[in-house]
PDB file of N, CA and C in Angstrom:
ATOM      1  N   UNK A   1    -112.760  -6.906  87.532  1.00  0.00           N
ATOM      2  CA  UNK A   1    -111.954  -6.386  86.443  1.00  0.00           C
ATOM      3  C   UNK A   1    -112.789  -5.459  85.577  1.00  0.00           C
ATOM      4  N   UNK A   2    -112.302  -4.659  84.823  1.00  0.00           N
ATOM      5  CA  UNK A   2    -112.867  -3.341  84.198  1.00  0.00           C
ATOM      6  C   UNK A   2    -113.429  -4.326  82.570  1.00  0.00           C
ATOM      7  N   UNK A   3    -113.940  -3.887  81.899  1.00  0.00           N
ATOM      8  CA  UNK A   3    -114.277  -4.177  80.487  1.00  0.00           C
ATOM      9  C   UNK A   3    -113.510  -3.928  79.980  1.00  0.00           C
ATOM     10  N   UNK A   4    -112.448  -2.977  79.941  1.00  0.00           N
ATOM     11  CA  UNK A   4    -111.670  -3.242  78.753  1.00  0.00           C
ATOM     12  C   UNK A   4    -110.247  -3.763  79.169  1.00  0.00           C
ATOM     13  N   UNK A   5    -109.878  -4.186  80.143  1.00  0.00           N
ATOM     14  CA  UNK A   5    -109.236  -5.230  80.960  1.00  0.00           C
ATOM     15  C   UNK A   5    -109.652  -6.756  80.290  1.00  0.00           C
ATOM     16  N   UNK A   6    -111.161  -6.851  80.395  1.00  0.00           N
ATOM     17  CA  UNK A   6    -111.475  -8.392  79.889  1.00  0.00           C
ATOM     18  C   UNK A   6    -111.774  -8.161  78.665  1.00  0.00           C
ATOM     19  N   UNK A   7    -111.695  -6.999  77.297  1.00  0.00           N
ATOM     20  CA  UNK A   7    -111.761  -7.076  76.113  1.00  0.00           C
ATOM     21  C   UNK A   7    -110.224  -7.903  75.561  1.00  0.00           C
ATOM     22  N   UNK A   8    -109.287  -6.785  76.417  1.00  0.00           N
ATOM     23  CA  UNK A   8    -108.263  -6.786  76.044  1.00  0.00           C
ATOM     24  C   UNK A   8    -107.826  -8.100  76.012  1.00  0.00           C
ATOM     25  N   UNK A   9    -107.887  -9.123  77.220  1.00  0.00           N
ATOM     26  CA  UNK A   9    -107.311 -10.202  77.260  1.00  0.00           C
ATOM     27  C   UNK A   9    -108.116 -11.345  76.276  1.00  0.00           C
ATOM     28  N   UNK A  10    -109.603 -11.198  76.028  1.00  0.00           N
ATOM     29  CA  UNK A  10    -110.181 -11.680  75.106  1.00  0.00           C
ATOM     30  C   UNK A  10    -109.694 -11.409  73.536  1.00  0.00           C
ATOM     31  N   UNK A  11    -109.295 -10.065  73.312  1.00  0.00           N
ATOM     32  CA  UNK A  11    -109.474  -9.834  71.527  1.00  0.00           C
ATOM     33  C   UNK A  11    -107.581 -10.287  71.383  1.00  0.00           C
ATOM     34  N   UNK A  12    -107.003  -9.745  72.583  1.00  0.00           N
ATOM     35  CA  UNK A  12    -105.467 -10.163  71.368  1.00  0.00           C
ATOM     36  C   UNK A  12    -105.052 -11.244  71.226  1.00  0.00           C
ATOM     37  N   UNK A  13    -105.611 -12.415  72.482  1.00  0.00           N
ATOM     38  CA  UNK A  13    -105.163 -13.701  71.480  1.00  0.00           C
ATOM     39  C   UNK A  13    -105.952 -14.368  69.880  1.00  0.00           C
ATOM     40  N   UNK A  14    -107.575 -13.814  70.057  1.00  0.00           N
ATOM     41  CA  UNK A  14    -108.142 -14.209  68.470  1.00  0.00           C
ATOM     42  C   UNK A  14    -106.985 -12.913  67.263  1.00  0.00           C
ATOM     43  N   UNK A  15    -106.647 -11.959  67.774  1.00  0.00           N
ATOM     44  CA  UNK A  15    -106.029 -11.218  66.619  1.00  0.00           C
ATOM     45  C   UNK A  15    -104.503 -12.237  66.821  1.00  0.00           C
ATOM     46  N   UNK A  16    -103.798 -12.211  67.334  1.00  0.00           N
ATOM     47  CA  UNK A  16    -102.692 -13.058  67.178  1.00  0.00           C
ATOM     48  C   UNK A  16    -102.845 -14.212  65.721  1.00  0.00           C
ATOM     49  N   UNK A  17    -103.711 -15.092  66.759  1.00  0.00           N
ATOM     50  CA  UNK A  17    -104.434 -16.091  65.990  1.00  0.00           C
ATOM     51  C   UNK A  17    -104.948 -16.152  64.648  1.00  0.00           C
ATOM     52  N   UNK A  18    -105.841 -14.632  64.416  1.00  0.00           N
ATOM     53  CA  UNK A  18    -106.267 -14.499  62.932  1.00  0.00           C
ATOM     54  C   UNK A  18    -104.999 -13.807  61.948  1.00  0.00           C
ATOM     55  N   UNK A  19    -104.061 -13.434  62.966  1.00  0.00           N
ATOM     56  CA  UNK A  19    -102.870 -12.904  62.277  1.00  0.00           C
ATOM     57  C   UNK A  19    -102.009 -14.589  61.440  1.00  0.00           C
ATOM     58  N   UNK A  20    -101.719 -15.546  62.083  1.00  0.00           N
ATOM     59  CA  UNK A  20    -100.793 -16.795  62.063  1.00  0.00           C
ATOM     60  C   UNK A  20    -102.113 -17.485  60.841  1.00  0.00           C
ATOM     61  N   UNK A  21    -103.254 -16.916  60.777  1.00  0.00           N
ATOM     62  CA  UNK A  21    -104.397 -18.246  59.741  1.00  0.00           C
ATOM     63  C   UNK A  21    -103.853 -17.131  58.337  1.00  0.00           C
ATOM     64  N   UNK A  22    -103.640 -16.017  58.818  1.00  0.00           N
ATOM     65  CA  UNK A  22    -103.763 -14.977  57.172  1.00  0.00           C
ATOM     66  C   UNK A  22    -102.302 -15.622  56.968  1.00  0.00           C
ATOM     67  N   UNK A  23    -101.679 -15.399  57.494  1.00  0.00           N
ATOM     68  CA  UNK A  23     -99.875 -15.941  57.447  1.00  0.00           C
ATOM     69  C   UNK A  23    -100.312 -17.359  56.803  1.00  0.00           C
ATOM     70  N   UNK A  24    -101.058 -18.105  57.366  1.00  0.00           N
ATOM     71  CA  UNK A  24    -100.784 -19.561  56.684  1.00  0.00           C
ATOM     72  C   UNK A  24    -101.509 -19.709  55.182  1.00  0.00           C
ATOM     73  N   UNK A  25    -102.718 -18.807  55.206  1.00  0.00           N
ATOM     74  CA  UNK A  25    -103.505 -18.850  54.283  1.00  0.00           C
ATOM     75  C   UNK A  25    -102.379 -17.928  53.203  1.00  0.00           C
ATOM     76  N   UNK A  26    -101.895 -16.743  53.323  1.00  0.00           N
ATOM     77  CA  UNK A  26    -101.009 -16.418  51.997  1.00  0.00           C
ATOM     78  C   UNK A  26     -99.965 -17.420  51.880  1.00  0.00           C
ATOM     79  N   UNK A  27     -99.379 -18.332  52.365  1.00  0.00           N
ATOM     80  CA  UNK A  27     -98.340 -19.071  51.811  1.00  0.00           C
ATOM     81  C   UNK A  27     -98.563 -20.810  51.468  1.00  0.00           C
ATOM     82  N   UNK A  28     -99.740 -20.781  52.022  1.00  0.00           N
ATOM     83  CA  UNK A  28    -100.249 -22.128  51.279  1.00  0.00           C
ATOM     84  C   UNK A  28    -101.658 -22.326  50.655  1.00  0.00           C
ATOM     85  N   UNK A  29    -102.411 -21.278  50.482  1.00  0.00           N
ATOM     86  CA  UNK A  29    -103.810 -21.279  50.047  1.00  0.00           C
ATOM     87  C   UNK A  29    -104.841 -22.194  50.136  1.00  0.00           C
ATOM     88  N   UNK A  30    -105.017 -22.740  50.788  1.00  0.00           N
ATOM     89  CA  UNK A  30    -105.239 -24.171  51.369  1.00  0.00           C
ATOM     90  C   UNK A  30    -106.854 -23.860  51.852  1.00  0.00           C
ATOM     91  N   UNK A  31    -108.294 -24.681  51.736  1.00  0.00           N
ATOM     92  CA  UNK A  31    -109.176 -24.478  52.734  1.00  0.00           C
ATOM     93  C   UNK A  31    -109.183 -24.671  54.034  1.00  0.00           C
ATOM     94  N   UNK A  32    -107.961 -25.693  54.608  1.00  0.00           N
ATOM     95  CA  UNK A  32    -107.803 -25.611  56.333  1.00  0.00           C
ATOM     96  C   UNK A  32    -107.415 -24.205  56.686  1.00  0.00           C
ATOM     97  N   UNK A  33    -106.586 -23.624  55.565  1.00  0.00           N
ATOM     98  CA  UNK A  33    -105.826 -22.494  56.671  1.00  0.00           C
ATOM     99  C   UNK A  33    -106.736 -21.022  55.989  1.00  0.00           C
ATOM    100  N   UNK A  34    -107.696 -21.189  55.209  1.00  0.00           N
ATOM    101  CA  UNK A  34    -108.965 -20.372  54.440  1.00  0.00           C
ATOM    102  C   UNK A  34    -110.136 -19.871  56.011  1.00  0.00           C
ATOM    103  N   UNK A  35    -110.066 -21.637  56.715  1.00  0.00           N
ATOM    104  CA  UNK A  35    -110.946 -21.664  57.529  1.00  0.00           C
ATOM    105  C   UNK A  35    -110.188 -20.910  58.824  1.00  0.00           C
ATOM    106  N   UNK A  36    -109.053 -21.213  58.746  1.00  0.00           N
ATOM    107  CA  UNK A  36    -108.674 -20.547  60.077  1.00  0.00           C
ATOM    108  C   UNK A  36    -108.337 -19.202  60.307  1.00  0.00           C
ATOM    109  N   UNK A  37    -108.272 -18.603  58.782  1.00  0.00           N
ATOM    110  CA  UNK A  37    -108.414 -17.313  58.932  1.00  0.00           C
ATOM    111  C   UNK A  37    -109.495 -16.568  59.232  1.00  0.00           C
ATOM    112  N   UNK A  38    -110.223 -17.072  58.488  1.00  0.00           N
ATOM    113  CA  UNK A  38    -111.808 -16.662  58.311  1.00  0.00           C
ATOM    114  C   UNK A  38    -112.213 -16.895  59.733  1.00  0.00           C
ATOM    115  N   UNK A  39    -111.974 -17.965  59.990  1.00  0.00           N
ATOM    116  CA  UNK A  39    -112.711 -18.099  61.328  1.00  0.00           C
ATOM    117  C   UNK A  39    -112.448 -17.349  62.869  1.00  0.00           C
ATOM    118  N   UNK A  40    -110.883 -16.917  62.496  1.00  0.00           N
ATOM    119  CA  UNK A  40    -110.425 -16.482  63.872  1.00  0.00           C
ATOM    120  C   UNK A  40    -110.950 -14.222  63.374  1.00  0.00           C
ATOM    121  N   UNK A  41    -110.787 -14.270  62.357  1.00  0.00           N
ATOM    122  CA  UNK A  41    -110.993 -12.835  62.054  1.00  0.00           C
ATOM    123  C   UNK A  41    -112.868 -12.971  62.314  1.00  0.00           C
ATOM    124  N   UNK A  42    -113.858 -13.745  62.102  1.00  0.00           N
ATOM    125  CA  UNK A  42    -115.354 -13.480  62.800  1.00  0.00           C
ATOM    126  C   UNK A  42    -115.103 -13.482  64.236  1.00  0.00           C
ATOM    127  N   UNK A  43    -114.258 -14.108  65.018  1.00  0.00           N
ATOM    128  CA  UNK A  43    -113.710 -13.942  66.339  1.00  0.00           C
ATOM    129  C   UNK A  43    -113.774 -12.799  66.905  1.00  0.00           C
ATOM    130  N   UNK A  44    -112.954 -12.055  66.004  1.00  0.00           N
ATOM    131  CA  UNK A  44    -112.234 -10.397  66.196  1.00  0.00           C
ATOM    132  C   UNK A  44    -113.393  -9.266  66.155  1.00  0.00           C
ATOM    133  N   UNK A  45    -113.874  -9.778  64.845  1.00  0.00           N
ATOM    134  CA  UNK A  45    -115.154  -8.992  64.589  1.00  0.00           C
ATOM    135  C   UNK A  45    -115.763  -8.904  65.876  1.00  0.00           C
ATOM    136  N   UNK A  46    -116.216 -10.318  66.450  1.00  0.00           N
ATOM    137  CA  UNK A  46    -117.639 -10.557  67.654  1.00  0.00           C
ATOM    138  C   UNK A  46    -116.934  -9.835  68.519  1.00  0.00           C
ATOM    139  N   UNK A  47    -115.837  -9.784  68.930  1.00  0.00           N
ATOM    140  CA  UNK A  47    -115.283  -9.169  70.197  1.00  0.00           C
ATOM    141  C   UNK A  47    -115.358  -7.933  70.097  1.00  0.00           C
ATOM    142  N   UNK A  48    -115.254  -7.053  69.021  1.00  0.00           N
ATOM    143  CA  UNK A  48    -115.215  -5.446  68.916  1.00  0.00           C
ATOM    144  C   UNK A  48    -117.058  -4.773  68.825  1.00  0.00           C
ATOM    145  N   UNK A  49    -118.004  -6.295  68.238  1.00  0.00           N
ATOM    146  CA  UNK A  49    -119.033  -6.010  68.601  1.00  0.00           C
ATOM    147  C   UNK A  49    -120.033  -6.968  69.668  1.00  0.00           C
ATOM    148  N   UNK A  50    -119.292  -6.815  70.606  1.00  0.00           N
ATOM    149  CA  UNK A  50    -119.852  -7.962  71.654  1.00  0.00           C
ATOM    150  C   UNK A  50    -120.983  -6.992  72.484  1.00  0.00           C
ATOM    151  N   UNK A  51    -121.434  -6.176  71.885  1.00  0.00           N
ATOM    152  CA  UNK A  51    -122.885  -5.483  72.275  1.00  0.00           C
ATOM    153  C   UNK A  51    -124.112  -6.563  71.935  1.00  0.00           C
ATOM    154  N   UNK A  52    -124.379  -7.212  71.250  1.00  0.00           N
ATOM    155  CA  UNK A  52    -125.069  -7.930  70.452  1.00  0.00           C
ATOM    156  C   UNK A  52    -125.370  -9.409  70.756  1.00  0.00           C
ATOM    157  N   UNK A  53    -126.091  -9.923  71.473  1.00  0.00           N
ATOM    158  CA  UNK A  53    -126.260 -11.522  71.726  1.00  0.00           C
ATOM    159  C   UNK A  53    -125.758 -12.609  70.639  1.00  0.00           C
ATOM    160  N   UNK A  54    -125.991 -11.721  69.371  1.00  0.00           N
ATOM    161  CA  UNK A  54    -126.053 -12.556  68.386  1.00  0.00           C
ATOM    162  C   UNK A  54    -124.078 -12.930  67.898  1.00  0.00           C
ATOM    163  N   UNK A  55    -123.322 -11.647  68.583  1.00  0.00           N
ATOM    164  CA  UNK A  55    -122.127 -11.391  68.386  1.00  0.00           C
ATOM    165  C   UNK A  55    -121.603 -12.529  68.969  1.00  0.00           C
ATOM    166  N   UNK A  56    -121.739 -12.836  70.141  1.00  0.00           N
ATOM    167  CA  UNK A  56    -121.107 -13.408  70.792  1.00  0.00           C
ATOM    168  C   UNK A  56    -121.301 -15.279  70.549  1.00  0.00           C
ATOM    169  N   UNK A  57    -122.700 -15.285  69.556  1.00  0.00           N
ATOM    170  CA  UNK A  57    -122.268 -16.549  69.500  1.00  0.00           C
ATOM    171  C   UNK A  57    -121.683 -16.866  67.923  1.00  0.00           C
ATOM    172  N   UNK A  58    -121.588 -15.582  67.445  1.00  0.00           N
ATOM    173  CA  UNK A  58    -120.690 -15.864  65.862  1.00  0.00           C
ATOM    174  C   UNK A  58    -119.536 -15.769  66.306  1.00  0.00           C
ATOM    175  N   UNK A  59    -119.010 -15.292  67.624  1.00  0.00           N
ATOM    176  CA  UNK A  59    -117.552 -15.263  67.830  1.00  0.00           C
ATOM    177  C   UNK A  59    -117.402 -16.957  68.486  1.00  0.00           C
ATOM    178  N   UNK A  60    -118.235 -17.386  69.503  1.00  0.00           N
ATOM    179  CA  UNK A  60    -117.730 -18.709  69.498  1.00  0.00           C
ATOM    180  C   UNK A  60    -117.410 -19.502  67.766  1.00  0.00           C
ATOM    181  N   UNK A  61    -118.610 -19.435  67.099  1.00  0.00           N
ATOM    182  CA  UNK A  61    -118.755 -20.336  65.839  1.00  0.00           C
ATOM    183  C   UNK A  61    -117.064 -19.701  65.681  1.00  0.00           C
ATOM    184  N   UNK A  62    -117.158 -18.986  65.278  1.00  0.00           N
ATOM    185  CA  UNK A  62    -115.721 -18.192  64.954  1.00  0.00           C
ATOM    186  C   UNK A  62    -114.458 -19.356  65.562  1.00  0.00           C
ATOM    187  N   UNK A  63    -114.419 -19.029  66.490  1.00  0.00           N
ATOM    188  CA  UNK A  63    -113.067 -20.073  67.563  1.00  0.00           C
ATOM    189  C   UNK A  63    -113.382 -21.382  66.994  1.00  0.00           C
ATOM    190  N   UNK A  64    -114.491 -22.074  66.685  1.00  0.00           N
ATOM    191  CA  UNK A  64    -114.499 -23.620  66.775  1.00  0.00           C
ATOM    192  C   UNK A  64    -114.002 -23.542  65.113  1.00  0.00           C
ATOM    193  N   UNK A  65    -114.293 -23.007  64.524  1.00  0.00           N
ATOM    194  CA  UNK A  65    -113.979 -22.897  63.030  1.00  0.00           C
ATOM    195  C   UNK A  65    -112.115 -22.787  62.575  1.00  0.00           C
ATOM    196  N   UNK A  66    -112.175 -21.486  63.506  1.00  0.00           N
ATOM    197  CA  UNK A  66    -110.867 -21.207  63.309  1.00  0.00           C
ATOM    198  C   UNK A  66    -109.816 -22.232  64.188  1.00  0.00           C
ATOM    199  N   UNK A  67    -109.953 -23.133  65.057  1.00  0.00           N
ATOM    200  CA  UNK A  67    -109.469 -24.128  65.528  1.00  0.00           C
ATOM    201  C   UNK A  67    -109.692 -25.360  64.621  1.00  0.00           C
ATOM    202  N   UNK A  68    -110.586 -25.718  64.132  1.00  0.00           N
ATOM    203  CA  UNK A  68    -110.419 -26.974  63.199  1.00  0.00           C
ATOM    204  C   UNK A  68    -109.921 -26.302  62.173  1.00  0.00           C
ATOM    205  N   UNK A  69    -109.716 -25.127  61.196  1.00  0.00           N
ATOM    206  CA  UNK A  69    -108.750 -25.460  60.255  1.00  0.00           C
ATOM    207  C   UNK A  69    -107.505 -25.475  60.537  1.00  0.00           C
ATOM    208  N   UNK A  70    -106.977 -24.574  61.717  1.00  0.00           N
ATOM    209  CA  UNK A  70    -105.589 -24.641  61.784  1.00  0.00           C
ATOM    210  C   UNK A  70    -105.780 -26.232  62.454  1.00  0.00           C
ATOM    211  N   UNK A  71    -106.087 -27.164  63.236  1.00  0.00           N
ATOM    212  CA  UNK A  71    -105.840 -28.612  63.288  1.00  0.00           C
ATOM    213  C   UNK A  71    -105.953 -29.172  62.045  1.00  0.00           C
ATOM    214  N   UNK A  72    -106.775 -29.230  61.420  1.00  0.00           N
ATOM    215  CA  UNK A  72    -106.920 -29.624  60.322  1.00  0.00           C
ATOM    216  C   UNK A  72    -105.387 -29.112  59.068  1.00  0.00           C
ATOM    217  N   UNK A  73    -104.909 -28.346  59.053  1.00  0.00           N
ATOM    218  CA  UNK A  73    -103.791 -27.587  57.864  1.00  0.00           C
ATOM    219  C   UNK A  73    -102.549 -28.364  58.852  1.00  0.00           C
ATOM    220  N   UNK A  74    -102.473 -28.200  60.132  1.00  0.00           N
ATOM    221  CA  UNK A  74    -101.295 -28.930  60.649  1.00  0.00           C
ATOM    222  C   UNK A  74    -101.226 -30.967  61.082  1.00  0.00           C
ATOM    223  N   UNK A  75    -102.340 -31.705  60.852  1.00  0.00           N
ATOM    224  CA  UNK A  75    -102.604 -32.928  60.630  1.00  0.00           C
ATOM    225  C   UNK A  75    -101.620 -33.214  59.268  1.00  0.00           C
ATOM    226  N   UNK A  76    -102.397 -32.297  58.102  1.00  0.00           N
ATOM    227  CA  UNK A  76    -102.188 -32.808  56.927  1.00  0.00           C
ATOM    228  C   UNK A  76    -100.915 -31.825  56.271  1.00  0.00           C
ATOM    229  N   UNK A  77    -100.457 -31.055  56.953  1.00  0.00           N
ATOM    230  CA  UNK A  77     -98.886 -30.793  56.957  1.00  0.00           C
ATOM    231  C   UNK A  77     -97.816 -31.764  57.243  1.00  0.00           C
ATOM    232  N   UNK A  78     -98.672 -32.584  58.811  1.00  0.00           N
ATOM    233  CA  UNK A  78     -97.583 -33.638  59.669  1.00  0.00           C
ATOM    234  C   UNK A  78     -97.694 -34.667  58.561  1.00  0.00           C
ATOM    235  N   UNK A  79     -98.626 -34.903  57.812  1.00  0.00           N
ATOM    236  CA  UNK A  79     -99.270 -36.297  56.659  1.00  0.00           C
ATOM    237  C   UNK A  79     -98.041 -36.304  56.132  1.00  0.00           C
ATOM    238  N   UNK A  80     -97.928 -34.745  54.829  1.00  0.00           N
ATOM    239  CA  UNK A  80     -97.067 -34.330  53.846  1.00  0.00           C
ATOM    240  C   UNK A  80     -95.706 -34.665  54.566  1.00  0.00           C
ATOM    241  N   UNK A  81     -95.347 -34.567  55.640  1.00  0.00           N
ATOM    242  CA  UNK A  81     -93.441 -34.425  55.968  1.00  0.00           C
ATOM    243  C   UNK A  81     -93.790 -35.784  56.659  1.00  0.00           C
ATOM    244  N   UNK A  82     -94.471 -36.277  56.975  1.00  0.00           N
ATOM    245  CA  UNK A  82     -94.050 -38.176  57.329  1.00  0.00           C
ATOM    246  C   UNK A  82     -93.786 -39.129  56.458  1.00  0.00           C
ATOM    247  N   UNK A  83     -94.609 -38.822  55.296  1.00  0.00           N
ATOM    248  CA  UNK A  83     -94.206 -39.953  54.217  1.00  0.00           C
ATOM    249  C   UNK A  83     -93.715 -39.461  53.113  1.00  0.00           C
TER     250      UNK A  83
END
């Protein structure tokens, strides 16, 4: 496959993703959904500069970050509407 074949399929699900944490982060201001913005947009970043050794492992940190806040904002969403 070409490089920008495997950019492509790499960067639009973290932009999706950092798109749905900014969405959650303007309507509930919350540090879970702070983290999942933040975290999936260093994602985006590492992928547009994945020249860089160092890129690629702020884009993982990125994913593990931006995955525990959105788990984290939807735990304690499910908390809020159960009881």
């Amino acid at each position: 496959m070409s490089l920008a074949v495997l950019l492509f399929v790499q960067l639009v699900p973290h932009v999706l993703l950092a798109a749905v944490g900014i969405g959650f982060f303007g309507r509930y201001r919350t540090l879970p959904t702070a983290l999942a913005a933040a975290g999936f947009l260093v994602a985006v970043i590492s992928d547009l500069a994945n020249a860089w050794a160092v890129a690629r492992w702020t884009g993982l940190a990125g994913v593990w970050v931006g995955s525990i806040g959105l788990l984290w904002h939807l735990l304690s969403a499910r908390k809020r509407h159960v009881t």
